[in-house]
Protein backbone atom coordinates (compact mmCIF):
# COMPACT_ATOMS: atom_id res chain seq x y z
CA UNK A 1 -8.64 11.19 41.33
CA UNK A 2 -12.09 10.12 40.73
CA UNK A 3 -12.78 8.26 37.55
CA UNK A 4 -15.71 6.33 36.02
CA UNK A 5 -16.45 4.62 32.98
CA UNK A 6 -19.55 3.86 30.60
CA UNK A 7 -19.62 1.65 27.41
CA UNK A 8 -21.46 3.99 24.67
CA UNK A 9 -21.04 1.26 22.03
CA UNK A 10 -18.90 -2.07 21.37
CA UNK A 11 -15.88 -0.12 21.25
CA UNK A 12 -16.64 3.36 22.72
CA UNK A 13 -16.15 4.19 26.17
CA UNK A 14 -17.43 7.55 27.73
CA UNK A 15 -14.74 8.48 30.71
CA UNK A 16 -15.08 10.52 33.32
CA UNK A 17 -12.84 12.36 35.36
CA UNK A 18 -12.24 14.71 38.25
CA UNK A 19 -8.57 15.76 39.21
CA UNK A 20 -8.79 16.96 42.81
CA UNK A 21 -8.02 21.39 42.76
CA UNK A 22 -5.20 20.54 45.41
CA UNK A 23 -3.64 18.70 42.66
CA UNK A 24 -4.11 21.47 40.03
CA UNK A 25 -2.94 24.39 42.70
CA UNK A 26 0.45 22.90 43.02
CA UNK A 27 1.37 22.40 39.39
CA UNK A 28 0.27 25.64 38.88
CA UNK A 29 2.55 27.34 41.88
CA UNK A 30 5.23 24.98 40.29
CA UNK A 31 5.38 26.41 37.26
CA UNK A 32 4.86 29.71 38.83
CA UNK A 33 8.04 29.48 41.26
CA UNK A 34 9.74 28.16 37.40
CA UNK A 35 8.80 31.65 36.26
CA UNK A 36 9.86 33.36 38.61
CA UNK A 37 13.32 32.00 38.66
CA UNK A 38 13.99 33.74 34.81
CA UNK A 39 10.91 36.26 34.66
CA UNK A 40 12.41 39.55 33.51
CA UNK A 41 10.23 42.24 34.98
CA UNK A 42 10.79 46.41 34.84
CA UNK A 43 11.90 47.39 38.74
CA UNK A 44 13.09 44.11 39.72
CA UNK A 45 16.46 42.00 39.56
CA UNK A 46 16.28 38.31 37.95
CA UNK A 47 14.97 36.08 40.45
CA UNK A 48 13.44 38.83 42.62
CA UNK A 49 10.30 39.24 41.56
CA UNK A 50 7.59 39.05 44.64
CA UNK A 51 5.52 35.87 43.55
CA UNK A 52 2.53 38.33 43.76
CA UNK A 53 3.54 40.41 40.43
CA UNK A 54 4.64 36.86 39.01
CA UNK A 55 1.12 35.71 40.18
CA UNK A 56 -0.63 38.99 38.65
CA UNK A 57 1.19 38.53 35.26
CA UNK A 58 1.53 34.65 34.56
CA UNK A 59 -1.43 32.71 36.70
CA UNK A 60 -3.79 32.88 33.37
CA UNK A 61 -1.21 30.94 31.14
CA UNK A 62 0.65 29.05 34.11
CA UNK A 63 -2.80 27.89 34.83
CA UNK A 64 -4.08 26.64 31.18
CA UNK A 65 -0.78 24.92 30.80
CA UNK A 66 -1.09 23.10 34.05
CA UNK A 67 -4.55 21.85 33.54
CA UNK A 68 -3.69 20.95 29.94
CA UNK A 69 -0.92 18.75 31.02
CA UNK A 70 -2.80 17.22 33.70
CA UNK A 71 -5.51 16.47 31.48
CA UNK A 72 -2.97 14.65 29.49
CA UNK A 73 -1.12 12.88 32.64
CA UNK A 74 -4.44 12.12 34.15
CA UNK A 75 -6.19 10.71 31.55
CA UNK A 76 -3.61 7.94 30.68
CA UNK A 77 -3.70 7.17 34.68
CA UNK A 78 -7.12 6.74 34.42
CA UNK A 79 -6.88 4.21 31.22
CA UNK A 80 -3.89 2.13 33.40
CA UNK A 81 -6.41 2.07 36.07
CA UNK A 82 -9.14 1.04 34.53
CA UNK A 83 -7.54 -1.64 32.21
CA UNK A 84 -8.69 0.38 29.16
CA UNK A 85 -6.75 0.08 25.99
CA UNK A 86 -7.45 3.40 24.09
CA UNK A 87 -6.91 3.14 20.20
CA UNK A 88 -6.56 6.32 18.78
CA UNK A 89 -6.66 9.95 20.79
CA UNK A 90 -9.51 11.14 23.21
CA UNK A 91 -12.15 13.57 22.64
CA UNK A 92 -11.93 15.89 25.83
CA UNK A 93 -15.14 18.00 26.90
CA UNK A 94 -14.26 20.19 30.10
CA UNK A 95 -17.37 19.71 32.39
CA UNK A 96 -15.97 21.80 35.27
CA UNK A 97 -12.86 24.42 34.44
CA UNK A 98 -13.08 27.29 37.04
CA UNK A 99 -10.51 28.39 39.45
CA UNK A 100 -10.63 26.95 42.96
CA UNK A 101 -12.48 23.78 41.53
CA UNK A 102 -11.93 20.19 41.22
CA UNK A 103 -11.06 19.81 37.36
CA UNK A 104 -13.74 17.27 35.61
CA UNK A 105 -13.56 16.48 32.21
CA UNK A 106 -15.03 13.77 29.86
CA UNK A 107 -13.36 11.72 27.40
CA UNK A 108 -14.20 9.78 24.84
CA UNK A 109 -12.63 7.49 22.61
CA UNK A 110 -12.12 3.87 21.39
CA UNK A 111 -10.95 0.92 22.77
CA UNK A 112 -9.04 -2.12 20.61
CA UNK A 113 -11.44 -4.83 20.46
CA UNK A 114 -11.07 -8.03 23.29
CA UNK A 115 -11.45 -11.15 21.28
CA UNK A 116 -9.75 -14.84 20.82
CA UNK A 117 -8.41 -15.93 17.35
CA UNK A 118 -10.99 -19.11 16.59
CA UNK A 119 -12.17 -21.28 13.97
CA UNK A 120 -8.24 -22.22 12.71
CA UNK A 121 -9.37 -25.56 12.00
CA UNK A 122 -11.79 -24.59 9.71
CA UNK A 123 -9.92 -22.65 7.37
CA UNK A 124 -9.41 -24.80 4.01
CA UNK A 125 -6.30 -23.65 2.31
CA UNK A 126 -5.54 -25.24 -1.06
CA UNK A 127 -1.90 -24.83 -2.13
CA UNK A 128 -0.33 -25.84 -5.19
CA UNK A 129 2.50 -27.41 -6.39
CA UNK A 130 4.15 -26.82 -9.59
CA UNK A 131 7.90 -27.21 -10.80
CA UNK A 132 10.01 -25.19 -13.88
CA UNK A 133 9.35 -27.86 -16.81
CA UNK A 134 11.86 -27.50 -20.10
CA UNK A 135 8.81 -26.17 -21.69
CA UNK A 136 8.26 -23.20 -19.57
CA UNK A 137 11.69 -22.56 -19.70
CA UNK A 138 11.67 -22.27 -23.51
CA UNK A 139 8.72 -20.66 -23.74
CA UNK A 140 9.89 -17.77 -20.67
CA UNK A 141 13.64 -17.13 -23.60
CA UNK A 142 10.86 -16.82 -26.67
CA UNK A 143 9.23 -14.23 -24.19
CA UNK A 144 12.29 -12.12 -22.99
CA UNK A 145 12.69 -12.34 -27.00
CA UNK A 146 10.12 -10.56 -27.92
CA UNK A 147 10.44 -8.15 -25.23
CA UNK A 148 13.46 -7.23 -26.90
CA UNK A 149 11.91 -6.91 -30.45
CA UNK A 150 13.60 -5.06 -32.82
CA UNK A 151 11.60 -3.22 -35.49
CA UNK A 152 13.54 -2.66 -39.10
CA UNK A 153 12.03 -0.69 -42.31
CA UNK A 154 10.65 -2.80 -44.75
CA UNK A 155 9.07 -2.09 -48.41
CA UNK A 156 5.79 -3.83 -47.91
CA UNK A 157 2.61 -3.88 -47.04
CA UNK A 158 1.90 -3.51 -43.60
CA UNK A 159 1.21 -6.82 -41.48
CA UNK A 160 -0.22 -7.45 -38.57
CA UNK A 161 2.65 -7.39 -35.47
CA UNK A 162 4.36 -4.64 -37.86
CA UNK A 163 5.39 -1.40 -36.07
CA UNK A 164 3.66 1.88 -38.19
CA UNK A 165 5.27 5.23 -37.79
CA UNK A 166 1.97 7.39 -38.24
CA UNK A 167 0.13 10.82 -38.36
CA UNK A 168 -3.60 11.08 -37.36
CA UNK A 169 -5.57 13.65 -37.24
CA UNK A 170 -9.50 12.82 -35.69
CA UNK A 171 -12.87 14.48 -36.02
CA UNK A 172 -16.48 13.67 -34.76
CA UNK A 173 -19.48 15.27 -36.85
CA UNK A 174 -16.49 17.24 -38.53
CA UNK A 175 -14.88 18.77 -35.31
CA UNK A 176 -11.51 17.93 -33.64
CA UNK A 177 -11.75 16.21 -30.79
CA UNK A 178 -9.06 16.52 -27.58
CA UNK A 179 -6.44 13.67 -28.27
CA UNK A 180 -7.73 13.17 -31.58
CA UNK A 181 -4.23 13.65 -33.63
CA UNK A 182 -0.35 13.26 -33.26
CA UNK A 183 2.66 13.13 -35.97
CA UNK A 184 5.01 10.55 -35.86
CA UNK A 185 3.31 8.35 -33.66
CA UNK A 186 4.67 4.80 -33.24
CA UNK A 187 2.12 1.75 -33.21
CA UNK A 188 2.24 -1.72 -33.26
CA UNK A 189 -0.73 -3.33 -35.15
CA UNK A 190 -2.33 -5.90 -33.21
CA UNK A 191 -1.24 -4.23 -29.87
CA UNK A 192 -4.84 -3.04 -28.90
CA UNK A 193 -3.24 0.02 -28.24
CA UNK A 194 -5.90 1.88 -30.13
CA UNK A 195 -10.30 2.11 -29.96
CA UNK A 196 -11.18 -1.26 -31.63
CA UNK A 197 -11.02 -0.89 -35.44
CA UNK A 198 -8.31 1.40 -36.16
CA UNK A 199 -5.28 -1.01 -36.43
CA UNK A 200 -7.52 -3.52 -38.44
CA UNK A 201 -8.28 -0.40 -40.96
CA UNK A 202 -3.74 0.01 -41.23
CA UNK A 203 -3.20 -4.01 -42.15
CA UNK A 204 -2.08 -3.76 -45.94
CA UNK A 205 -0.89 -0.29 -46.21
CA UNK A 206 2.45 0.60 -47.15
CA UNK A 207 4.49 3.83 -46.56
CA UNK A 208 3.36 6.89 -48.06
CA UNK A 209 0.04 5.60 -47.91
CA UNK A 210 -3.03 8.05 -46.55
CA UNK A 211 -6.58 6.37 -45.29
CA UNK A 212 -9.98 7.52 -44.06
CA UNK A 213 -11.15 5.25 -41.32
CA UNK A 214 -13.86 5.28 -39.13
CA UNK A 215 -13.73 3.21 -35.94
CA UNK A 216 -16.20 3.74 -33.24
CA UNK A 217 -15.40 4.29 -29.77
CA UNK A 218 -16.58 1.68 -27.37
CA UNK A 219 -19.97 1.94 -25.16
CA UNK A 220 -17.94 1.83 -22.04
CA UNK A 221 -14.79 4.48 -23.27
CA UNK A 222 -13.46 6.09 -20.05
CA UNK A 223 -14.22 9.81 -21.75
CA UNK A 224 -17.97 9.78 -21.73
CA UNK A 225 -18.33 12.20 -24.31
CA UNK A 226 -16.71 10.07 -27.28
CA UNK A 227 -17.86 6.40 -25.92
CA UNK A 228 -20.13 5.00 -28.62
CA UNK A 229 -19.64 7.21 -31.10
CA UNK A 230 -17.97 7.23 -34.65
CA UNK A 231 -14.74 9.18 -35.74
CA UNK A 232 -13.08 9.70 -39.05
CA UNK A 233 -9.46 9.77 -39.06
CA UNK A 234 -7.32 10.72 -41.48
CA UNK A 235 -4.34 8.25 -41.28
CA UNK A 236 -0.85 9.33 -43.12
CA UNK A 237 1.79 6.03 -43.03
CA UNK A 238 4.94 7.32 -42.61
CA UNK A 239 6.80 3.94 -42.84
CA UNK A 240 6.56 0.71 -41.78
CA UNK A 241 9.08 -1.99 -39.81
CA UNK A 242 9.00 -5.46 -39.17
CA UNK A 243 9.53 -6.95 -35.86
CA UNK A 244 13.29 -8.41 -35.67
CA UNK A 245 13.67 -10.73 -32.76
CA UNK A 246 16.85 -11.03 -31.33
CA UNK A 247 19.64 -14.32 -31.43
CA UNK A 248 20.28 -15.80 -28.49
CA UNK A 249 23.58 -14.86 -28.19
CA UNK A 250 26.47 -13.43 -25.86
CA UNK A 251 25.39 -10.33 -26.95
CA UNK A 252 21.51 -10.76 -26.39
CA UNK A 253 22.74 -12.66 -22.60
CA UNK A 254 24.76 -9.62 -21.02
CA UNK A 255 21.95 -7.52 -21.03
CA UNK A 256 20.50 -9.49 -18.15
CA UNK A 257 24.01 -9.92 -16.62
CA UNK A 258 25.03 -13.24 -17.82
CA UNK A 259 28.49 -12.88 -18.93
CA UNK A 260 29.63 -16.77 -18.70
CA UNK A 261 28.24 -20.33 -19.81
CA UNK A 262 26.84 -19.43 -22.95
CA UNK A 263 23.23 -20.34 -23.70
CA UNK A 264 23.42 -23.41 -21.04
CA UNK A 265 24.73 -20.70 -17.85
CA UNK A 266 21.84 -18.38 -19.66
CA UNK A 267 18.95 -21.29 -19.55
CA UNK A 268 20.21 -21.82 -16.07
CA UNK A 269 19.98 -18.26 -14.32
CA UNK A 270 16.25 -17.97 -16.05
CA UNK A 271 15.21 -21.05 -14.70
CA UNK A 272 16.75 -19.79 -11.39
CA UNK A 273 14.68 -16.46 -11.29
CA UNK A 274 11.42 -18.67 -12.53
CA UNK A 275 11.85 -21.08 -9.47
CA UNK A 276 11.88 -18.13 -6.94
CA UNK A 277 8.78 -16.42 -8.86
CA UNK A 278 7.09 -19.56 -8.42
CA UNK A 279 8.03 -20.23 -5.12
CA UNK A 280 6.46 -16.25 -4.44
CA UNK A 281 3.37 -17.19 -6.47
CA UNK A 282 2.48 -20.02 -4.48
CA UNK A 283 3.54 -18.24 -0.81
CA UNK A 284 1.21 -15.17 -1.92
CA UNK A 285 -1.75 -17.43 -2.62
CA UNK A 286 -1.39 -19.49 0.27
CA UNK A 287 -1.20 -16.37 2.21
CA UNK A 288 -4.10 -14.83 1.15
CA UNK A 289 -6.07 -17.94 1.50
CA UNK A 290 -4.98 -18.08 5.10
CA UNK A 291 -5.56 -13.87 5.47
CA UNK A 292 -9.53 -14.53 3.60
CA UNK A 293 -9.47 -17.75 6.25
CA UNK A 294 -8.48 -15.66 9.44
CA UNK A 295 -11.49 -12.65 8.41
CA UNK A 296 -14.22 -14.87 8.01
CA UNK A 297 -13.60 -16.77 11.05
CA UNK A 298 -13.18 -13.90 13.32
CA UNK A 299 -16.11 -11.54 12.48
CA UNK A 300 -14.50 -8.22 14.72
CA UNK A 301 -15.36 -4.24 15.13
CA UNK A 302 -12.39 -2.41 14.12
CA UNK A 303 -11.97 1.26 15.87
CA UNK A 304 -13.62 3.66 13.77
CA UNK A 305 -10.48 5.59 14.40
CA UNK A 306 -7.92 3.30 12.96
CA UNK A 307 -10.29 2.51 9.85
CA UNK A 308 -10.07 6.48 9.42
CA UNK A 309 -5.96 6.45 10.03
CA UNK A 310 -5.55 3.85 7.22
CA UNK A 311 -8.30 5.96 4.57
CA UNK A 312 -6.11 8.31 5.06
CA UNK A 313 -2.70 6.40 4.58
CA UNK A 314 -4.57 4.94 1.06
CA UNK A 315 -5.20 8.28 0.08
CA UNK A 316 -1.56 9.95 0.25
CA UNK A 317 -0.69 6.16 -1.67
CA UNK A 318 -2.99 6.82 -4.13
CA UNK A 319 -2.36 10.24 -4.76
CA UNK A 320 1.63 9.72 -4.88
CA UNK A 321 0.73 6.45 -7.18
CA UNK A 322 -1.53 8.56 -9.64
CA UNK A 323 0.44 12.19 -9.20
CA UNK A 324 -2.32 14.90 -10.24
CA UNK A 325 -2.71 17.97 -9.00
CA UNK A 326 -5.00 17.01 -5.51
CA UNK A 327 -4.16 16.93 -2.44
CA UNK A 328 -5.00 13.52 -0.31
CA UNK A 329 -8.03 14.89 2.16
CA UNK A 330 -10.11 15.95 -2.04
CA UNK A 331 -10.55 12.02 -2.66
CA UNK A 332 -13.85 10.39 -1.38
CA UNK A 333 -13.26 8.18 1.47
CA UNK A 334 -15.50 6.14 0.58
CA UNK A 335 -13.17 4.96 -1.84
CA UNK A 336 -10.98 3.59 0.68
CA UNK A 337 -13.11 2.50 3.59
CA UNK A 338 -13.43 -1.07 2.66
CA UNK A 339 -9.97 -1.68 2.10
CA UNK A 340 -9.22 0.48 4.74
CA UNK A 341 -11.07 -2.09 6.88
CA UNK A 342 -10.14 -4.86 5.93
CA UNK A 343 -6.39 -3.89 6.52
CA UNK A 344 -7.28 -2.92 10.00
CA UNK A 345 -9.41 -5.91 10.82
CA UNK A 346 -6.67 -7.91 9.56
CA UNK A 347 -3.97 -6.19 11.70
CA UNK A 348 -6.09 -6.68 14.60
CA UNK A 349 -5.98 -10.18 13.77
CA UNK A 350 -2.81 -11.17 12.86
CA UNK A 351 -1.94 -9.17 15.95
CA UNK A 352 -3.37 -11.24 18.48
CA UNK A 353 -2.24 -14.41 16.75
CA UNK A 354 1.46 -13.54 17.30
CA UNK A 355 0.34 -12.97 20.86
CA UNK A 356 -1.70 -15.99 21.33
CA UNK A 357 0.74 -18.10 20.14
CA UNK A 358 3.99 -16.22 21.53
CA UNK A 359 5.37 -15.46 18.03
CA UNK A 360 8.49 -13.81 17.75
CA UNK A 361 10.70 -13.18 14.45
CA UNK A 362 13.20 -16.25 13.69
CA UNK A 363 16.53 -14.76 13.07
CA UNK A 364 17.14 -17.63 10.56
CA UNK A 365 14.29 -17.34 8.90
CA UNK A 366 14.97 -13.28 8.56
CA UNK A 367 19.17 -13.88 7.26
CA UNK A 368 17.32 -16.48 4.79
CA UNK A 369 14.72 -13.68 3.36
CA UNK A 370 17.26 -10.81 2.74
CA UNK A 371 19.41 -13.79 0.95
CA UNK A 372 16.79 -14.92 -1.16
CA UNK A 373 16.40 -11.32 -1.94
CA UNK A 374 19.52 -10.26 -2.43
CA UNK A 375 20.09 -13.67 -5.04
CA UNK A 376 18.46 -11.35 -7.61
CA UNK A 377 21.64 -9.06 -7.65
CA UNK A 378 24.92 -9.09 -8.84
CA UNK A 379 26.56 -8.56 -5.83
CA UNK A 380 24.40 -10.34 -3.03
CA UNK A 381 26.87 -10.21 -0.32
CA UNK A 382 27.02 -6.33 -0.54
CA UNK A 383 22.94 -6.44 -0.60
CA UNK A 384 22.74 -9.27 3.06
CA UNK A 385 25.45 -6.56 4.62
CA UNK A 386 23.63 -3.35 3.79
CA UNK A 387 20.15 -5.10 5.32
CA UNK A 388 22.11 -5.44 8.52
CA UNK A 389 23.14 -2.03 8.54
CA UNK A 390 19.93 -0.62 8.08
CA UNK A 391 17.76 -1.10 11.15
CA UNK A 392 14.63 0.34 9.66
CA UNK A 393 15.04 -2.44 6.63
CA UNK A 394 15.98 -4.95 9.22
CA UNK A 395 12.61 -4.43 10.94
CA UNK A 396 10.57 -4.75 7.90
CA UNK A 397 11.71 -7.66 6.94
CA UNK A 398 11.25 -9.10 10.61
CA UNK A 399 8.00 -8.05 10.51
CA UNK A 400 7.00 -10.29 7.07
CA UNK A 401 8.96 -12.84 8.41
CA UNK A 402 6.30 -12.93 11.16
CA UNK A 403 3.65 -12.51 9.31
CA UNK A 404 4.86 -15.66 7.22
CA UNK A 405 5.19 -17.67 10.68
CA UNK A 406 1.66 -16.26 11.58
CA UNK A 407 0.39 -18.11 8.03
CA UNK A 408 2.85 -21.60 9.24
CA UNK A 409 0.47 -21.35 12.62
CA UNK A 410 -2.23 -20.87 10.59
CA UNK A 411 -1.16 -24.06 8.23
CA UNK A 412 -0.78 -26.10 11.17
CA UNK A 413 -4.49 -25.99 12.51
CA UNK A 414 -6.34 -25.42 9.07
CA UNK A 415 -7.53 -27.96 6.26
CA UNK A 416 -4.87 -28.09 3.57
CA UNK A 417 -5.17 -30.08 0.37
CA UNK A 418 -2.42 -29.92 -1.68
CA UNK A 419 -2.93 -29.52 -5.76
CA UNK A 420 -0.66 -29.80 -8.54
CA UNK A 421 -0.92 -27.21 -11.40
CA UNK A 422 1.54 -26.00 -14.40
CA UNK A 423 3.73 -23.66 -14.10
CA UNK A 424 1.58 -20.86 -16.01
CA UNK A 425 -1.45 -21.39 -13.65
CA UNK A 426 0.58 -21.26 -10.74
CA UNK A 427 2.06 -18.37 -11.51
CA UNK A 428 -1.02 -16.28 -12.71
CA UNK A 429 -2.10 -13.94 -10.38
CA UNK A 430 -5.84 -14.58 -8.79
CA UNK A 431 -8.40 -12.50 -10.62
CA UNK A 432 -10.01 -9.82 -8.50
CA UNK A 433 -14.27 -10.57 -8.03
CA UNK A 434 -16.45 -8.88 -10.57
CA UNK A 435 -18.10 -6.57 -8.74
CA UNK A 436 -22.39 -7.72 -8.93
């Protein structure tokens, strides 16, 4: 087998190959004689078929086969040979295909890129530290409070915070408008829930009440044909309820599964779910700090192949995500490539970090992980048991667990100053760029 090589690009390599015809003639008679052994042909017993009829009738197909599975065979022989490490599947371009001839094809593809992680010392990595305080802790029960809010009919005037039971009915320049009007609608003023202007207009109604307002819809409204213009709506209040928060009570503690210790057991299992958020919190940060750290130090090509892989894996996400009636393959890819990237990049990275430094999963660290997790259950011994007995679980776990020892090497080399923050700012999740 003759096989040579040229480097089209970083990553592209441009293959040729020439499978000798001796080599092609006797997978061909191979799976000839195969035929012949169950070929059912008029005139002739099973298995007595003279090759030449067998030759005459199945040759053509016995022959594309053969030279399509030697293409395959040959051409990851060639890539051992040659040391090549193809990402993604060939392009294959017969150059000679004739009976009686050497076989040469050409094929092209990408290679994964040869690099050395670097520049670990220069990462800077700031990671906080923050504890539960009794404040937070107060302030997290006067949350879970109000996302249990009650609303009860009152005879009043409508307040802000109140919960309106409403009918609307919109028109622009006197014509209905698509989502313009609904009966018995349910909105809580102050909840920004509608275009800017129209709760403001309902503070100081009361039931039975009817109002004309006329908010305008903002510059930027997602619907281009209503943003920046103004709408009359006809408002009928139906009835109006004030928010109710619940008591902190037995009754107001089982719904979160605390059946025992009264407010004290109650204070005690939110502060116990606020110390593993925060303990998240400040792991995700630190993580992408170290993932931002890791890209900008190693500058590498990713195959255009893999980058086109993952597009498509963010499209099928997206489109499961969103629902709508459109298949993956409709949405721009575009959309995806730099993320698409980036994952890729990052995979290539984190990759070769595990090899560099010999990484392998830490069995202690993974039975620590799926405990943690299952802490957040009722019946955590059940969850740690049905991890173990679920090997495709099992592995993804493993694999973050590596990933978090790949961010510990990372720690290790880079410049870490530690800073301490409240519990709110550690906790608040990093604002994406503005885009310029």
């Amino acid at each position: 087998m003759q096989v040579s090589v040229e480097s089209t690009s970083a990553l592209e390599r441009r293959m040729t190959v020439g499978v000798p015809v001796e080599r092609i003639e006797t997978e061909v008679n191979k799976r000839l004689q195969q035929t012949a052994r169950k070929a059912k042909v008029a005139g002739f017993r099973p298995g007595k078929v003279p090759m030449s009829v067998i030759r005459q009738r199945y040759e053509d197909s016995a022959r594309q086969e053969a030279l399509g599975d030697l293409i395959q065979a040959t051409f990851y022989e060639a890539v051992v040979e040659q040391k090549l490490n193809p990402a993604g599947s060939p392009a294959v371009e017969p150059k000679t295909f004739e009976k009686g001839k050497d076989l040469e094809y050409v094929a092209t593809f990408e290679v994964f890129p040869e690099f050395v992680v670097a520049g670990l010392e220069t990462i800077a990595i700031e990671r906080l530290q923050a504890d539960v305080a009794d404040a937070d802790l107060d302030n997290m029960l006067e949350i879970l409070r109000k996302q249990n809010t009650r609303f009860e009919v009152v005879e009043r005037a409508a307040e802000d915070g109140d919960q309106l039971n409403i009918d609307f009915a919109g028109q622009i320049d006197g014509e209905a408008f698509a989502g313009g009007s609904a009966t018995g609608s349910q909105l809580v003023l102050g909840s920004g829930r509608m275009i800017p202007g129209f709760e403001d207009a309902l503070v100081g109604a009361k039931a039975g009440d009817v109002r004309v307002i006329n908010p305008v819809f903002p510059e930027d409204y997602q619907n281009l044909d209503l943003a920046g213009k103004t709408a009359e709506f006809t408002v009928t209040v139906n009835s109006v309820s004030a928010p109710q928060l619940p008591e902190l009570n037995d009754e107001f503690f089982a719904q979160f599964g605390v059946k025992e210790g009264g407010l004290e057991g109650f204070r005690a299992e939110v502060r116990k779910n606020m110390e593993r958020e925060l303990r998240q919190a400040i792991k995700s940060k630190v993580k992408n700090q170290v993932m931002d750290g890791l890209l900008a130090a190693n500058p590498i090509e990713a195959p255009k192949s893999l980058i086109g892989n993952e597009v498509n894996r963010l499209r099928v996400q997206a489109v499961q995500q969103f629902g709508g009636n459109i298949k993956p393959e409709q949405l721009p890819a575009e959309l995806f490539e730099e993320q698409a990237r980036r994952r890729v990049v990052l995979g290539l990275i984190v990759a070769e970090v595990v090899k560099q430094f010999e990484l392998k999963p830490d069995d202690a660290r993974v039975r620590e992980m799926i405990q943690e997790m299952a802490s957040a259950y009722q019946e955590p011994e059940q969850v740690v048991a049905w991890y173990y007995k679920n090997d495709q679980q099992m592995n993804e776990v493993r694999s973050v667990v590596l990933e978090e020892q790949v961010v510990d090497t990372v720690l290790q080399k880079a410049n870490v100053t530690d800073k301490s923050v409240s519990y709110e700012e550690a906790v608040k999740p990093v604002e994406a760029p503005q885009a310029a």
